[in-house]
Protein backbone atom coordinates (compact mmCIF):
# COMPACT_ATOMS: atom_id res chain seq x y z
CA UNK A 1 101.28 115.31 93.72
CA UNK A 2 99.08 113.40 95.87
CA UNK A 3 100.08 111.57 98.71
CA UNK A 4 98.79 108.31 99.86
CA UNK A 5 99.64 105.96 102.35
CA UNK A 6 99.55 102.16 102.52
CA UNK A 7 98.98 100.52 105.74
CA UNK A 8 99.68 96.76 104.55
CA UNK A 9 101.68 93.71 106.37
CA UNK A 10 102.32 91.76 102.92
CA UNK A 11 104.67 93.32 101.25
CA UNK A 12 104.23 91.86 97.99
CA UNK A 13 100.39 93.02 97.79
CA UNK A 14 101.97 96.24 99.08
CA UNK A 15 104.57 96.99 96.55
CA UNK A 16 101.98 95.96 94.04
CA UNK A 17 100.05 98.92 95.23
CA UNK A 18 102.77 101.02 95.27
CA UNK A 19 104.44 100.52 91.74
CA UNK A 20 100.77 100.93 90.22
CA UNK A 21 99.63 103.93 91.91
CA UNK A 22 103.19 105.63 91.20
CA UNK A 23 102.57 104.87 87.54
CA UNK A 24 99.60 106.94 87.86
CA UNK A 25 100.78 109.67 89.66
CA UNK A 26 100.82 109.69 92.93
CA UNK A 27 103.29 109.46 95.72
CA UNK A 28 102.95 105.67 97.93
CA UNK A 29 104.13 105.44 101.43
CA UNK A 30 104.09 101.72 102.95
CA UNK A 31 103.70 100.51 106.52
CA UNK A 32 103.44 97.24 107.33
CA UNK A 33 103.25 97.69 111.41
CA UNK A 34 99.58 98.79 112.44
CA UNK A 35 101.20 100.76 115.22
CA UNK A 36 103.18 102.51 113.18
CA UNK A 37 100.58 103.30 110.09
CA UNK A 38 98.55 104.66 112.90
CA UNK A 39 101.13 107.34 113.61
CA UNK A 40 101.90 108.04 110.11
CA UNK A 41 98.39 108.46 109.16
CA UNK A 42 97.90 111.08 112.12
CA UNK A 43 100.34 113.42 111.83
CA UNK A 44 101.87 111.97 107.93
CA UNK A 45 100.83 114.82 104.69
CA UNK A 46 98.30 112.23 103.27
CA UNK A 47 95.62 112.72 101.02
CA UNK A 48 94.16 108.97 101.10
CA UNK A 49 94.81 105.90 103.32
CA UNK A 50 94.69 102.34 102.57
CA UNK A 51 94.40 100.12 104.93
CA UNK A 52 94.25 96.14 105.72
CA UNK A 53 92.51 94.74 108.30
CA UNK A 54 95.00 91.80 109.76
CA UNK A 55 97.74 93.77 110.74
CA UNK A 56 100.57 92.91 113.48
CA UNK A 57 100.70 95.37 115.99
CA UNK A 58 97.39 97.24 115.55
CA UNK A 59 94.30 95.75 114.18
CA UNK A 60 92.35 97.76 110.93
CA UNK A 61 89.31 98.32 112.64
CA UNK A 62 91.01 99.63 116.05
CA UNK A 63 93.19 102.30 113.55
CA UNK A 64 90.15 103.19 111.59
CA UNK A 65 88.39 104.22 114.63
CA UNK A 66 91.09 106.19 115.99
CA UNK A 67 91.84 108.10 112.65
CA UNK A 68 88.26 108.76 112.42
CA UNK A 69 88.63 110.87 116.46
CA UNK A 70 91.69 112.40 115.06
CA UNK A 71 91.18 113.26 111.22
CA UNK A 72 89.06 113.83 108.11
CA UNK A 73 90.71 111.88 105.32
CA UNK A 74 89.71 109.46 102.68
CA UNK A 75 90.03 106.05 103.86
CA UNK A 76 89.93 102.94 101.44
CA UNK A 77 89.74 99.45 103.53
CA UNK A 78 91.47 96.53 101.62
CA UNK A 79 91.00 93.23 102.70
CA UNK A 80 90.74 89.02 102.43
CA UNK A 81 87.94 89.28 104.66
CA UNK A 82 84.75 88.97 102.11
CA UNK A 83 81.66 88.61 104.95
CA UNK A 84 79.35 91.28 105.24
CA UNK A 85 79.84 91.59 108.40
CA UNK A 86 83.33 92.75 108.43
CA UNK A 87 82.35 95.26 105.61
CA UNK A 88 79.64 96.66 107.57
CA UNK A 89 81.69 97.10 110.58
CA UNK A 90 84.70 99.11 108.47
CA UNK A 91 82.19 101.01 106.72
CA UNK A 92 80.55 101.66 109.98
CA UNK A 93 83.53 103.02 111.99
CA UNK A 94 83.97 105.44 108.74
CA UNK A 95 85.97 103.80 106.28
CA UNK A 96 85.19 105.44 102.95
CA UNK A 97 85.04 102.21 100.83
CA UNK A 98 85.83 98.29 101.17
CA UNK A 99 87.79 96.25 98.87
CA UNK A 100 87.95 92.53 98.51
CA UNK A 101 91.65 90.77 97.80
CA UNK A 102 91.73 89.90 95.18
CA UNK A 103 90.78 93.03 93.41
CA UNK A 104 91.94 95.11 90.69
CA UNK A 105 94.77 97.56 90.43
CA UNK A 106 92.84 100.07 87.68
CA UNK A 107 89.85 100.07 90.03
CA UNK A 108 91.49 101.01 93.47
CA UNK A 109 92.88 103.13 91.09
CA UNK A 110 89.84 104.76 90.56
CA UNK A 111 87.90 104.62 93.59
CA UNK A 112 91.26 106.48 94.81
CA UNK A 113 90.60 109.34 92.24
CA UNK A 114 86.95 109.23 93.30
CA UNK A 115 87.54 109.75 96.94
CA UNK A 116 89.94 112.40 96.51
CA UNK A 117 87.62 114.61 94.23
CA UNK A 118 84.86 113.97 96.29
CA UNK A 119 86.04 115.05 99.80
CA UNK A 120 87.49 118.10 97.83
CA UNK A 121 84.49 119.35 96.50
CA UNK A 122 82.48 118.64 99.69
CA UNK A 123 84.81 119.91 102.04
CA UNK A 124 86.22 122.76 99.87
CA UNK A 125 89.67 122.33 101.38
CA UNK A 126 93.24 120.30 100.67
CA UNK A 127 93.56 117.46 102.58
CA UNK A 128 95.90 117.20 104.74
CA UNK A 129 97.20 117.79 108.32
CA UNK A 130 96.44 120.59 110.59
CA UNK A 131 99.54 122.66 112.44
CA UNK A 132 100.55 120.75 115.81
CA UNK A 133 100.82 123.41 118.65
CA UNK A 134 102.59 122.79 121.94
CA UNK A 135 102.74 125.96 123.71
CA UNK A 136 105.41 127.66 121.78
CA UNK A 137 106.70 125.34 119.87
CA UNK A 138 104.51 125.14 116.46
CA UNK A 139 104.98 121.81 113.81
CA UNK A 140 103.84 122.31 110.59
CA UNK A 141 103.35 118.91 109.11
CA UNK A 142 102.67 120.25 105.12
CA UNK A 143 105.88 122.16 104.95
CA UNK A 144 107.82 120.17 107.56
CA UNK A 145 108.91 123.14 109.48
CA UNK A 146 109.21 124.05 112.75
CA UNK A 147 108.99 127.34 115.06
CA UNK A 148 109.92 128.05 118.54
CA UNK A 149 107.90 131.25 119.93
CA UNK A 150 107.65 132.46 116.32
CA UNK A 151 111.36 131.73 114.50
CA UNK A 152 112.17 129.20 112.87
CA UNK A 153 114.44 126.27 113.70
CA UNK A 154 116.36 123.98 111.28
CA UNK A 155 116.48 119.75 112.10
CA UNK A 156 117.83 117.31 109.77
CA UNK A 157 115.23 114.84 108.68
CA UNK A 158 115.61 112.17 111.42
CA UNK A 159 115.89 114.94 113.88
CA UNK A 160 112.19 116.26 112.28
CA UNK A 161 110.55 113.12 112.20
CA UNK A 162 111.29 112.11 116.00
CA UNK A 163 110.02 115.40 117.26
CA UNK A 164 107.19 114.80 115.17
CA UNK A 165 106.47 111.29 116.43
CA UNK A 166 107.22 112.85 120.09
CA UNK A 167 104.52 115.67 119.63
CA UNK A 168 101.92 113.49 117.94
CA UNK A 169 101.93 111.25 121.39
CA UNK A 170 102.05 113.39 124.15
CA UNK A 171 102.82 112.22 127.70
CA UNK A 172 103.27 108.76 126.41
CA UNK A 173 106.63 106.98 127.78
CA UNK A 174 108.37 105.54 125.00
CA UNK A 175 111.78 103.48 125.41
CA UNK A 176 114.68 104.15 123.59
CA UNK A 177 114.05 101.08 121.69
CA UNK A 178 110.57 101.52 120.99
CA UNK A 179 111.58 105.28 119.55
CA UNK A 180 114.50 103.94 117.58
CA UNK A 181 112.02 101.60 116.17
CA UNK A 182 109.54 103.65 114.96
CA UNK A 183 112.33 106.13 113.28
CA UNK A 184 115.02 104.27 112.36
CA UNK A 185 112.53 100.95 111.37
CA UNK A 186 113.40 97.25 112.92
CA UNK A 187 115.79 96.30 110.21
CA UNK A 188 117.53 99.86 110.26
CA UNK A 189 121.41 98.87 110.37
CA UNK A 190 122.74 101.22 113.06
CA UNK A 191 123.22 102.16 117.05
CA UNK A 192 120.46 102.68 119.47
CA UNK A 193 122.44 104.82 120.98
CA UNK A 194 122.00 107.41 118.04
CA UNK A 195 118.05 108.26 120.21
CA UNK A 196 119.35 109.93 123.15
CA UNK A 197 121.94 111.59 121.27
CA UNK A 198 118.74 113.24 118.85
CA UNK A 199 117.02 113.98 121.69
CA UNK A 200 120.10 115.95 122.83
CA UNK A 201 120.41 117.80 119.82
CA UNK A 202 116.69 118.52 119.84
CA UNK A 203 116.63 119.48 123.12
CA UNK A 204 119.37 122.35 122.06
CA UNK A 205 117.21 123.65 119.08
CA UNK A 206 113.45 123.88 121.28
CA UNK A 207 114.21 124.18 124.46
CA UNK A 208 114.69 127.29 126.85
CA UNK A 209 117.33 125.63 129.15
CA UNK A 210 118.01 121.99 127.74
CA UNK A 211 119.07 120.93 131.21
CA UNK A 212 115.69 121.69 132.38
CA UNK A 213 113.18 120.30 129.26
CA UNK A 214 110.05 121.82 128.99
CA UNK A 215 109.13 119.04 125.83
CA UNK A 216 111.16 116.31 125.78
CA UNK A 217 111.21 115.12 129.42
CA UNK A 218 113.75 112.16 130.70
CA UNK A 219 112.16 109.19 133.01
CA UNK A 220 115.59 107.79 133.71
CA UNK A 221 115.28 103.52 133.42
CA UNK A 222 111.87 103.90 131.56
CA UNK A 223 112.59 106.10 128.31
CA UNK A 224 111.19 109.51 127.17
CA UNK A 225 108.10 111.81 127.00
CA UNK A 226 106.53 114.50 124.98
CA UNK A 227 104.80 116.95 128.04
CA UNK A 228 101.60 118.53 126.06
């Protein structure tokens, strides 16, 4: 099944995507933080992005042009904006095709399809994400596992995903709010103390000597940091 991911502050317009493109097979992921879809689109198992341009944290055009330094994927831009202008400049930092809101369901529906069979049969390979390598520590982002110098280490989900968003933004300080937000989500009902408590478990499964990290490093007062 085919994966895509929707990158979309109105939720509404989102869900509408969503609930459509399930109905024709494929699997929808929805972000409505541009921060956020930026990470997921990096190191997420996507085949196709879609992505508005009037975001809240993270402008369209400034996650387009990142994606574009980081990956090869098909990316649909979907948008109020009708000017040329703004068209040219998606299309011109790489976005695959340009939408106008209002549009139709049946054909973002097929300029999905479109995309996806032609960067197949140009590229002659799956999309998808490549294996993340940190010295000896090896993420696999298709199968969602992970290896340590070669054997393989079982995480719970949570566990997995902030590892992943850890290794995906190396030597980057993040606070424990700012990690708890990006896991858990903003309206997650729960404990912020639950991120240094994953990090210790982590820590047990990847590390050497988890009083001395090698990965996940401590900056006591400012938060944690993936060393690359």
């Amino acid at each position: 099944m085919k994966r895509i991911l929707v990158i979309e502050d109105d939720l509404n317009i989102a869900e509408l995507q969503r609930d459509y493109l399930q109905m024709s097979g494929y699997k929808v992921d929805i972000v409505q933080d541009g921060e956020q879809g930026l990470q997921k689109a990096i190191c997420g198992d996507y085949d196709l992005l879609i992505v508005d341009l009037m975001l809240p944290g993270m402008g369209g055009y400034e996650i387009i042009k990142v994606i574009r330094e980081k990956r090869e994927i098909p990316l649909i831009i979907v948008s109020a904006r009708s000017e040329d202008i703004d068209k040219i400049r998606g299309l011109g930092l790489g976005a695959d095709d340009y939408l106008t809101k209002p549009f139709s369901l049946a054909e973002l529906t097929a300029r999905i399809k479109s995309h996806i069979t032609r960067y197949q049969r140009l590229t002659g390979k799956k999309i998808g994400p490549e294996i993340i390598n940190h010295g000896g520590l090896e993420l696999n982002t298709a199968s969602r596992k992970i290896f340590v110098n070669g054997k393989e280490i079982k995480m719970t989900a949570k566990e997995y995903e902030l590892l992943l968003f850890l290794a995906c933004n190396p030597n980057i300080v993040f606070s424990k709010g700012q990690l708890y937000d990006a896991i858990w989500g903003e309206n997650y009902f729960g404990d912020i103390a639950t991120v240094p408590v994953h990090i210790q478990r982590i820590r047990k499964k990847i590390e050497k000597d988890p009083a001395v990290p090698q990965y996940i490093e401590t900056l006591w007062g400012s938060g944690y940091r993936f060393n690359s």
